[in-house]
Structure formats: C-alpha cells, structure tokens
N, C-alpha and C. Protein backbone atom coordinates (compact mmCIF):
# COMPACT_ATOMS: atom_id res chain seq x y z
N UNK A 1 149.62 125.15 138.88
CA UNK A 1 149.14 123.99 139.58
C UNK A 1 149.39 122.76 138.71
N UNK A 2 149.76 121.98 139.20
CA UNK A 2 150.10 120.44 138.43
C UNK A 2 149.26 119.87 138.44
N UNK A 3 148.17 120.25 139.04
CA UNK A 3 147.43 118.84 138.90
C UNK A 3 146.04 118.73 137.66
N UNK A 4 145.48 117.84 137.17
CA UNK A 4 144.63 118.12 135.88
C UNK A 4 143.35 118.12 136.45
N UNK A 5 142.89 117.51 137.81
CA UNK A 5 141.36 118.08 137.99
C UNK A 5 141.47 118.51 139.72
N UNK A 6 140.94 119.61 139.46
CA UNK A 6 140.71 120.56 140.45
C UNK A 6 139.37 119.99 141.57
N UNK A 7 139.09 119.55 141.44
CA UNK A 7 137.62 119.03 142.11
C UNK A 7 137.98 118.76 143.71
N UNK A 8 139.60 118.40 143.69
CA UNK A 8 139.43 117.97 145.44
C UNK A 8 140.19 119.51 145.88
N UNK A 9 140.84 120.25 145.35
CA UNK A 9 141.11 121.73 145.64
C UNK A 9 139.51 122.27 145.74
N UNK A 10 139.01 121.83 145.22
CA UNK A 10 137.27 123.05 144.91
C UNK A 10 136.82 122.45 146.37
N UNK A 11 136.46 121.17 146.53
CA UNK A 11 136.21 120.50 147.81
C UNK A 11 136.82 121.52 149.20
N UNK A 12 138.14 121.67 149.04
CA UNK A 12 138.77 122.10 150.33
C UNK A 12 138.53 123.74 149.85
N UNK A 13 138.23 124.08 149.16
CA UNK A 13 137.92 125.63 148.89
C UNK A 13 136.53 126.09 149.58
N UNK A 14 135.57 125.17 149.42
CA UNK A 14 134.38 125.15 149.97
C UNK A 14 134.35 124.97 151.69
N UNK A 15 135.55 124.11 152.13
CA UNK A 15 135.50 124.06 153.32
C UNK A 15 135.93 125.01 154.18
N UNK A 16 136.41 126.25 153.48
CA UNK A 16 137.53 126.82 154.15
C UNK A 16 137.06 128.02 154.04
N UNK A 17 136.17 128.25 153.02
CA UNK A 17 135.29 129.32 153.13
C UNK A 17 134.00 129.51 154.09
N UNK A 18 133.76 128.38 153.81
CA UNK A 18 132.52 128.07 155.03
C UNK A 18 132.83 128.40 156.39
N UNK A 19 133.90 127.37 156.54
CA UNK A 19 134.67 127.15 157.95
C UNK A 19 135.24 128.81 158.19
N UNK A 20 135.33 129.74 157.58
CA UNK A 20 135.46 131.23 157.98
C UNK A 20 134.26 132.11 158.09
N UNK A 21 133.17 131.37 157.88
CA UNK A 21 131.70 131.92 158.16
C UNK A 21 131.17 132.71 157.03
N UNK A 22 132.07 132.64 155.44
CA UNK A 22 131.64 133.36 154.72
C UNK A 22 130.44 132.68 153.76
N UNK A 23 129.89 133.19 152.81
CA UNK A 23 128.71 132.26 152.11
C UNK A 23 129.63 132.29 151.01
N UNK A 24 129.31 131.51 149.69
CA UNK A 24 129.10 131.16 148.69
C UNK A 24 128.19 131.83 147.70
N UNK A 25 128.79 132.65 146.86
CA UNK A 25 127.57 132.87 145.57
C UNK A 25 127.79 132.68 144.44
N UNK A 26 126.72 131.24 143.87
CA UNK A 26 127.12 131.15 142.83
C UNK A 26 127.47 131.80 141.60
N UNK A 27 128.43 132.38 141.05
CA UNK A 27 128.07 133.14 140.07
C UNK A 27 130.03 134.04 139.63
N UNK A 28 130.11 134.49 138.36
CA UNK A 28 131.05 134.50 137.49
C UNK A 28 131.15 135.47 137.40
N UNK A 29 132.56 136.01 137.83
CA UNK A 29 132.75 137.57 137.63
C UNK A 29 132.99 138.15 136.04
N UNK A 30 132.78 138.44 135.23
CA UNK A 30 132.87 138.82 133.99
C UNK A 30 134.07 140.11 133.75
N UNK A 31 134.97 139.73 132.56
CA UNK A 31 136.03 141.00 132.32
C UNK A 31 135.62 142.09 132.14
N UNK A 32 134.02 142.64 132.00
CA UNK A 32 134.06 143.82 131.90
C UNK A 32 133.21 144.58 133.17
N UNK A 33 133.71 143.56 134.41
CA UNK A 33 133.51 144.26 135.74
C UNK A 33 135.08 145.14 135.91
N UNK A 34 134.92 145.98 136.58
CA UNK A 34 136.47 146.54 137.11
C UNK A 34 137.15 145.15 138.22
N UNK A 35 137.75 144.77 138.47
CA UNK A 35 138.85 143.90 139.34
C UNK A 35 140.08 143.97 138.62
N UNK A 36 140.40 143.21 140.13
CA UNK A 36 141.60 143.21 141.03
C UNK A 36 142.06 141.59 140.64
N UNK A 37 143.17 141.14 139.91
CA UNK A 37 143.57 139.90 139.89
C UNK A 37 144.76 139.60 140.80
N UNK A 38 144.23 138.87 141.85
CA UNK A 38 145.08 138.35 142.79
C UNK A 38 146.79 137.74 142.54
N UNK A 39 147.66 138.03 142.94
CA UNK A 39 148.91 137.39 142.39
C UNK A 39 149.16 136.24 143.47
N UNK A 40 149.48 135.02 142.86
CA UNK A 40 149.59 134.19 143.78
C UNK A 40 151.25 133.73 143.96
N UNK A 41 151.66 134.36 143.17
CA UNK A 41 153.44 133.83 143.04
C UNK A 41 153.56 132.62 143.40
N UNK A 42 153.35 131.86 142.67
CA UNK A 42 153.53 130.51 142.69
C UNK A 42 153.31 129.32 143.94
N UNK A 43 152.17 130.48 144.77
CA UNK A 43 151.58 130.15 145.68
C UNK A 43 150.66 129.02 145.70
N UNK A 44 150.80 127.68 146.28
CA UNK A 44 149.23 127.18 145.70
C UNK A 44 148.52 127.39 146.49
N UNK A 45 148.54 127.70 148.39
CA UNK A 45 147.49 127.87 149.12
C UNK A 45 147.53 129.55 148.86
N UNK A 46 147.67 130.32 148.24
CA UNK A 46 147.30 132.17 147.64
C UNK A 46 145.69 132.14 148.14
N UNK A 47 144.89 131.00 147.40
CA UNK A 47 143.69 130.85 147.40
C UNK A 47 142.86 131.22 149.13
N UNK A 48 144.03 130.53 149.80
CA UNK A 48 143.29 130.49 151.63
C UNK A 48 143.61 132.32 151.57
N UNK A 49 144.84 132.87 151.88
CA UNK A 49 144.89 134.11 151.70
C UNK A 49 144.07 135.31 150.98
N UNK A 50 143.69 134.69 150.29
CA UNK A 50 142.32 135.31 149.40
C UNK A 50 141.31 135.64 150.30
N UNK A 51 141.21 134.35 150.62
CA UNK A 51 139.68 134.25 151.45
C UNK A 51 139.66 135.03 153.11
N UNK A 52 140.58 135.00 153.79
CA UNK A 52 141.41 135.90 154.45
C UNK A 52 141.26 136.73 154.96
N UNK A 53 141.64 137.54 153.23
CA UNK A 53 141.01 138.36 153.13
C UNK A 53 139.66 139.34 152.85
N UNK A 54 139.36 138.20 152.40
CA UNK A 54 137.91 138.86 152.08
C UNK A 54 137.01 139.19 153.40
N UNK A 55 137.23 138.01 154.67
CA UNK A 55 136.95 138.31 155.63
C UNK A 55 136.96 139.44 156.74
N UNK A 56 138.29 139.85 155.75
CA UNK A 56 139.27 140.81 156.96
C UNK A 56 138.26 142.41 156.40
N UNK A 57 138.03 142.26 155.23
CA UNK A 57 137.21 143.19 154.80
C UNK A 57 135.82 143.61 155.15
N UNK A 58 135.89 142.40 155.52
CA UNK A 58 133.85 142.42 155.69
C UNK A 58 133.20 141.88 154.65
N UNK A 59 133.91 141.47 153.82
CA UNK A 59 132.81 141.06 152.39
C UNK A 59 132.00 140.21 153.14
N UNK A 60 130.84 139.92 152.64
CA UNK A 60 129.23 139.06 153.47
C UNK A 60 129.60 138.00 152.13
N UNK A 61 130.33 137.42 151.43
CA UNK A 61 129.96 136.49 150.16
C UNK A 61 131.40 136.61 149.73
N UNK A 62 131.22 135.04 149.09
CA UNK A 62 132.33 135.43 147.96
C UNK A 62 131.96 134.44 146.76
N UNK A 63 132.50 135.30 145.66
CA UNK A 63 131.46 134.48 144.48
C UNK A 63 132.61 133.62 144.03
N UNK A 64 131.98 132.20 143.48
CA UNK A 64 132.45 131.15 143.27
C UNK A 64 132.20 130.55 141.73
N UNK A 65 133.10 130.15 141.45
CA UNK A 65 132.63 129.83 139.70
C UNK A 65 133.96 128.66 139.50
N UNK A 66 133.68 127.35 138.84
CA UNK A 66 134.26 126.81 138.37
C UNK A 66 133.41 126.39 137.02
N UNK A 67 134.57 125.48 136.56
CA UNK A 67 134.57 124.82 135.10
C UNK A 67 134.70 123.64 134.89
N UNK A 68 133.97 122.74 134.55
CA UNK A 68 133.91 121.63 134.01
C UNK A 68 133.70 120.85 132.70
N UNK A 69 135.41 120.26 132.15
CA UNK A 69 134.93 119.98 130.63
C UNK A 69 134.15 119.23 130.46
N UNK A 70 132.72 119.74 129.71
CA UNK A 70 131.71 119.39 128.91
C UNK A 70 131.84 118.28 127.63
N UNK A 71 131.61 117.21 127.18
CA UNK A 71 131.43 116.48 126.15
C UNK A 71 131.10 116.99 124.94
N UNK A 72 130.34 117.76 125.20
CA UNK A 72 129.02 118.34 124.55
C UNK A 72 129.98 120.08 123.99
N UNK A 73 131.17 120.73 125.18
CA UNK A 73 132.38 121.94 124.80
C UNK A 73 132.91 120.98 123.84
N UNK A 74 133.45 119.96 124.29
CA UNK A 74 134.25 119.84 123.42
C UNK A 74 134.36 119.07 122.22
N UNK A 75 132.98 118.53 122.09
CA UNK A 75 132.90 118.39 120.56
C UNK A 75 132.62 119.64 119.76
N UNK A 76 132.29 120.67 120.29
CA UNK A 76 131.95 121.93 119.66
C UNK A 76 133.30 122.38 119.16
N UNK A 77 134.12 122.14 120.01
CA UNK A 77 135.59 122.58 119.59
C UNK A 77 136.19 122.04 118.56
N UNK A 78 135.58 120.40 119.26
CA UNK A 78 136.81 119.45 117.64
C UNK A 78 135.99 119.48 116.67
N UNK A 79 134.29 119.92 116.55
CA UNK A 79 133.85 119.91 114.92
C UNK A 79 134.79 121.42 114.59
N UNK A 80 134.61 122.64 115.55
CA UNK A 80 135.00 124.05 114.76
C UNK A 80 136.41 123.80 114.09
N UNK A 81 137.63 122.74 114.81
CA UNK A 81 138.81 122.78 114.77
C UNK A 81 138.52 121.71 113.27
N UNK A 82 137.96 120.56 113.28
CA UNK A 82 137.57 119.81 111.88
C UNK A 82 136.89 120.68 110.70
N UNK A 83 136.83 121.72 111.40
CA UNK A 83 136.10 122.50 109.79
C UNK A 83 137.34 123.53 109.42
N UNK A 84 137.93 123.45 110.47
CA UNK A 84 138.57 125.19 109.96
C UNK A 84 139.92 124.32 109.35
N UNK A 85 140.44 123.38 109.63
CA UNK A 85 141.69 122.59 108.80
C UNK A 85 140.94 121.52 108.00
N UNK A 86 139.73 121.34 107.67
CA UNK A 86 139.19 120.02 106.26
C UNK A 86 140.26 120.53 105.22
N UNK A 87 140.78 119.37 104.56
CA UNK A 87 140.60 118.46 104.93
C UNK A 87 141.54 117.46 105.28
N UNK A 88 142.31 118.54 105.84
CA UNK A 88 144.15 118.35 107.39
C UNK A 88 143.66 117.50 108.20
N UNK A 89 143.67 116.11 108.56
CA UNK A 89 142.80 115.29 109.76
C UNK A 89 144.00 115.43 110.97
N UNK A 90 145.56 115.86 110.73
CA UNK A 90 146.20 116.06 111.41
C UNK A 90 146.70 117.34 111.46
N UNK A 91 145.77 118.55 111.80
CA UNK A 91 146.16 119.83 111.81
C UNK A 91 146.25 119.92 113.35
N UNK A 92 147.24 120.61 114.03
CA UNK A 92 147.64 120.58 115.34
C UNK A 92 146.42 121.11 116.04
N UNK A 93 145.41 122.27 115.59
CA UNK A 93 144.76 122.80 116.38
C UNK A 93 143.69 121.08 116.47
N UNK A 94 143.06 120.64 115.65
CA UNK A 94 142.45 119.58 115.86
C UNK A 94 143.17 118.19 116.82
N UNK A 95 144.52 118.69 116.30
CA UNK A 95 144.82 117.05 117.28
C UNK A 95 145.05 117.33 118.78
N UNK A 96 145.05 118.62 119.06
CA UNK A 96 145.40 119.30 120.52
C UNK A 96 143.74 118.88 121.05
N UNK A 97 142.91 119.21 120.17
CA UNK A 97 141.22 119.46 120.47
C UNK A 97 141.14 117.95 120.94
N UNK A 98 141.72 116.88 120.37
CA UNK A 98 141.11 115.86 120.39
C UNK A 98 141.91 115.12 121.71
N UNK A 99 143.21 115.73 121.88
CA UNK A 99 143.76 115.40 123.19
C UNK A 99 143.32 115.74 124.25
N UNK A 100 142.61 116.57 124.41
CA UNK A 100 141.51 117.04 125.37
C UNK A 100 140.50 116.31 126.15
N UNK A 101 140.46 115.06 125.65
CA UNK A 101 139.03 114.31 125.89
C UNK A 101 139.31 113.91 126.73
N UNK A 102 141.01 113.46 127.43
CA UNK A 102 140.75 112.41 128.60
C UNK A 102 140.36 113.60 129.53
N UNK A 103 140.16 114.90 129.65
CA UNK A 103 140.18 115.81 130.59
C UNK A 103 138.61 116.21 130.77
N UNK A 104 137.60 115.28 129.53
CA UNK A 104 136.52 115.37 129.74
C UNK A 104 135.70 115.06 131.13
N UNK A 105 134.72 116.12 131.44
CA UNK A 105 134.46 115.68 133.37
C UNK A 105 135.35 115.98 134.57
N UNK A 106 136.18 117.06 133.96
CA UNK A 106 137.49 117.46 135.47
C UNK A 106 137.32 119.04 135.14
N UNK A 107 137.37 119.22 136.59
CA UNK A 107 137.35 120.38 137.14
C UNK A 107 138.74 121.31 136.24
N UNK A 108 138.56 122.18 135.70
CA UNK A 108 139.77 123.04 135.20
C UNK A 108 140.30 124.09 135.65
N UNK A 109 139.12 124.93 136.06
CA UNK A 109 138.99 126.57 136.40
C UNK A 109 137.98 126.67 137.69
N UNK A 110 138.51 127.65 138.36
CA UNK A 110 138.09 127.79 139.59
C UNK A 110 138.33 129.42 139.86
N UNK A 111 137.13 130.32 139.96
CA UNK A 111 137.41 131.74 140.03
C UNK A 111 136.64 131.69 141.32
N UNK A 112 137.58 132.85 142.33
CA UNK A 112 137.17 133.28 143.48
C UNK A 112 136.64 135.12 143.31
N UNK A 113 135.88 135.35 144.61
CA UNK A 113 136.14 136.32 144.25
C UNK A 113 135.09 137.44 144.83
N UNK A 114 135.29 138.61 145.49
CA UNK A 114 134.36 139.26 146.14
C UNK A 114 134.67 140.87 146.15
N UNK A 115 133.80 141.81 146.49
CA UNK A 115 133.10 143.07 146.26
C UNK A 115 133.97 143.59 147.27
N UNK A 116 134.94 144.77 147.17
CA UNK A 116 135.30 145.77 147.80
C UNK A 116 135.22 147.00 147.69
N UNK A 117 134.67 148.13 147.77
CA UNK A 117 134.34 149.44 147.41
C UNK A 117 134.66 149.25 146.20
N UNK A 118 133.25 148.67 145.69
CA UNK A 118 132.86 148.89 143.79
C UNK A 118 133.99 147.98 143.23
N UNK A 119 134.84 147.52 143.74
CA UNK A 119 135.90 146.77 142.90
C UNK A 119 135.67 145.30 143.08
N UNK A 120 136.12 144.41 142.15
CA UNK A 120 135.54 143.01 142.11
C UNK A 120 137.31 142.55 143.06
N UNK A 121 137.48 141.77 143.32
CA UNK A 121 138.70 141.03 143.72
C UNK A 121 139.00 139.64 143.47
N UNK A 122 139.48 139.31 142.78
CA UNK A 122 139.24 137.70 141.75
C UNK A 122 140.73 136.79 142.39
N UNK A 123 140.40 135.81 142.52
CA UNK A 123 141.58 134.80 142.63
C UNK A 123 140.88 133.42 141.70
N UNK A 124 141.96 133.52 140.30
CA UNK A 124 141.76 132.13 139.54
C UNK A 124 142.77 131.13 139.74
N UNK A 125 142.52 130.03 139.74
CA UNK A 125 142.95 128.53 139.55
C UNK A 125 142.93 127.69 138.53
N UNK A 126 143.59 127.77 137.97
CA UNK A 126 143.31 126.70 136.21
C UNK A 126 144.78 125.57 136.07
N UNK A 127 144.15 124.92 135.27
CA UNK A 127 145.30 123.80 135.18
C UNK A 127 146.00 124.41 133.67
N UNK A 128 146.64 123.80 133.60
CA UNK A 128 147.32 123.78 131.65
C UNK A 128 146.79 123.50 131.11
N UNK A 129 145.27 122.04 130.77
CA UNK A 129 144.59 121.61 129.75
C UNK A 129 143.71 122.99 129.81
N UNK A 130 143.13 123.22 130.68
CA UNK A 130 141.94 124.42 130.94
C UNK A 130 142.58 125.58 129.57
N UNK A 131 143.60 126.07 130.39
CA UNK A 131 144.25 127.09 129.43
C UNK A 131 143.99 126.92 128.10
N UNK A 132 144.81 125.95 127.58
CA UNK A 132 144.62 125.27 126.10
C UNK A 132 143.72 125.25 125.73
N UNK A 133 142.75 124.84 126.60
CA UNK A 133 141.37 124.77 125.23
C UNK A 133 140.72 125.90 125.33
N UNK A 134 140.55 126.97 125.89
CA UNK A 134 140.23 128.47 126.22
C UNK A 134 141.08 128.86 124.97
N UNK A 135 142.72 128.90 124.78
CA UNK A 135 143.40 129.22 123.75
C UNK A 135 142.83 128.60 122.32
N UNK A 136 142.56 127.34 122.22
CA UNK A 136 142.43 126.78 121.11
C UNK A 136 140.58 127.47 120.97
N UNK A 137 139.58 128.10 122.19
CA UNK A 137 138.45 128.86 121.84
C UNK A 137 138.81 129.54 120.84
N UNK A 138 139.65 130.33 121.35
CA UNK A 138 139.76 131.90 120.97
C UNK A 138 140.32 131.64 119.61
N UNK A 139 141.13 130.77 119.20
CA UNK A 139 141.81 130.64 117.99
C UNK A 139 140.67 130.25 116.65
N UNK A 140 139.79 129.10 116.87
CA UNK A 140 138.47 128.96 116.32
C UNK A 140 137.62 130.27 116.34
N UNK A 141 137.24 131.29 117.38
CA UNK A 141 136.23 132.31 117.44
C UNK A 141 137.14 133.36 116.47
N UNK A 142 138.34 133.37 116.19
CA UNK A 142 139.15 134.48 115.39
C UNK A 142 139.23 134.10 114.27
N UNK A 143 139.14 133.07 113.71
CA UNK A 143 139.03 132.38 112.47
C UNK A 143 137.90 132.38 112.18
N UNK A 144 137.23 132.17 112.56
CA UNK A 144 135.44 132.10 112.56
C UNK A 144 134.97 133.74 111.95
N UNK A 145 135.78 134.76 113.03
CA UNK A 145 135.50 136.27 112.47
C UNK A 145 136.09 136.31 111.28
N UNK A 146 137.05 135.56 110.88
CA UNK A 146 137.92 136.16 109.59
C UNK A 146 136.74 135.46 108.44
N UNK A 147 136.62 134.22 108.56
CA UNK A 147 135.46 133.85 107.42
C UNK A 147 134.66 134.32 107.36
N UNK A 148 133.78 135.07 108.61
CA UNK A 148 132.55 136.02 108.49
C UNK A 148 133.08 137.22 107.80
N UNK A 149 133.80 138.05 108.21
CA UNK A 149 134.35 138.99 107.35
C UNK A 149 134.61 138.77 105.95
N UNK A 150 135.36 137.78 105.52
CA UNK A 150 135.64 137.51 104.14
C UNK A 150 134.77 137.61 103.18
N UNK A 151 133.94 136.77 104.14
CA UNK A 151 132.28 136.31 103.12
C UNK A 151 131.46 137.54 103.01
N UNK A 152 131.53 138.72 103.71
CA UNK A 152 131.08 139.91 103.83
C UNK A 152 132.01 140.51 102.87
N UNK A 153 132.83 140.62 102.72
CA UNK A 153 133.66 141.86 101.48
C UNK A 153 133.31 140.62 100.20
N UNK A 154 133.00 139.86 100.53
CA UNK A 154 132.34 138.80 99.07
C UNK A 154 131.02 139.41 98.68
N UNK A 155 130.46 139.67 99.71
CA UNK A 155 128.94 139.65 99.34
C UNK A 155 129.16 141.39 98.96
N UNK A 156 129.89 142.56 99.71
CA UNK A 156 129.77 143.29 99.37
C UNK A 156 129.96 143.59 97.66
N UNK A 157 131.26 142.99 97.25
CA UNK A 157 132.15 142.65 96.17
C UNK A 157 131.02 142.89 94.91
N UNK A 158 130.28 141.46 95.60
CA UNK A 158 129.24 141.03 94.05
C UNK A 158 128.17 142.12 94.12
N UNK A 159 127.70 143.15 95.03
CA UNK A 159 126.75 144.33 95.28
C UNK A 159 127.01 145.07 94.21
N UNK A 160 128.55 145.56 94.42
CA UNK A 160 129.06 146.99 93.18
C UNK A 160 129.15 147.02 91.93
C-alpha cells in the first residue's frame, strides 16, 4: 500500500463490514493463536474479499485491530536507539527512529480477522513506515537481550 496513513482505508473498512451486517470486535489476534494469513497479491481491495468471506462462513464478528504511532512509542524507540549507539548521534538505527516522527498520529497497521473451526483467519494492512519501526523494535529488543545476557555471564564471571 502506498499510502502512509491508513485512517481513511480503516474508515471504509468499518463501512463495509457493517454494511455486510457483520459486528466489530475490538481486539488483536496474537502469533501464538493458530491462523491463516490472507494473501492479498498485491491486491489493495483483498481486504473487501476477506470480509466476504467471513460472511460466507457464518462468522457472527470479525476482530479488528489497528495501530497508531504513539509520541510517547516513539520516543521509547529513539531513547532505546540513543542508548544502544551513545555516543554515534548519527547511527542509522537512530536516524531512521527519528525519521519516524512525521508519521507520528497515522494509522499504520490494520489487522482483520475472524474464527473458523478453531482457526483464526487474519488479513493485515501496513504501510512501509509501520514495518520499519516494528523492524527497528525488534532490532533494539535483540540488543537489549544481548546486554542482558552479557551482563549475566559478567555477573556469573565475578561468582567463580
């Protein structure tokens, strides 16, 4: 998807679900449910087909979850990204973190998604900034484990 805030896609997502008589539940399917990730092949209405289907099934709901960058995410990000390169003020993971801000307050991520015999059925929507800073998470939370670890074979170290 090209576009950087999702908010008027979420708008017409809401209408179109409704407008098929299905409900809305708020709430986030998690990776360690079993599902089904929808392929949209470069589909951008995949999303109406989704829903579609869910109807065609009988699902009574379909759960709804988006994302909105936080002020408050993403200073969490650019202090973790300012600590883990001090005292680099131009280390890429920080200057990516800090390019982030105009995307502060826009819709990124948008997960669909409903219950078929025990199986979850998910259709996501994300832009490229979304991605990135999810990537630049994970890159801080893996660095983060490596200093916890370190400091642990330290502390073990000085024990023996």
């Amino acid at each position: 998807m090209s576009t950087d805030n999702l908010l008027s896609l979420k708008d017409d997502m809401v209408a179109f679900i409704e407008g098929h008589g299905l409900r809305r539940l708020p709430g986030y399917v998690t990776e360690d449910i079993p599902s089904i990730l929808w392929e949209s092949e470069n589909n951008p209405d995949a999303w109406k087909d989704f829903v579609e289907m869910a109807k065609h099934v009988g699902a009574p709901f379909i759960t709804f979850s988006e994302m909105t960058l936080e002020r408050e995410d993403l200073d969490g990000l650019i202090d973790q990204a300012t600590e883990m390169n001090y005292p680099d003020e131009e280390a890429s993971e920080l200057v990516e973190a800090q390019l982030l801000r105009k995307y502060t307050g826009m819709v990124g991520y948008i997960q669909l998604g409903y219950i078929y015999q025990g199986v979850a059925f998910l259709h996501e929507t994300t832009t490229e900034w979304y991605e990135r800073f999810q990537s630049l998470l994970e890159e801080m939370d893996s660095f983060h484990d490596i200093v916890i670890d370190d400091h642990d074979h330290d502390i073990d170290d000085e024990e023996e």
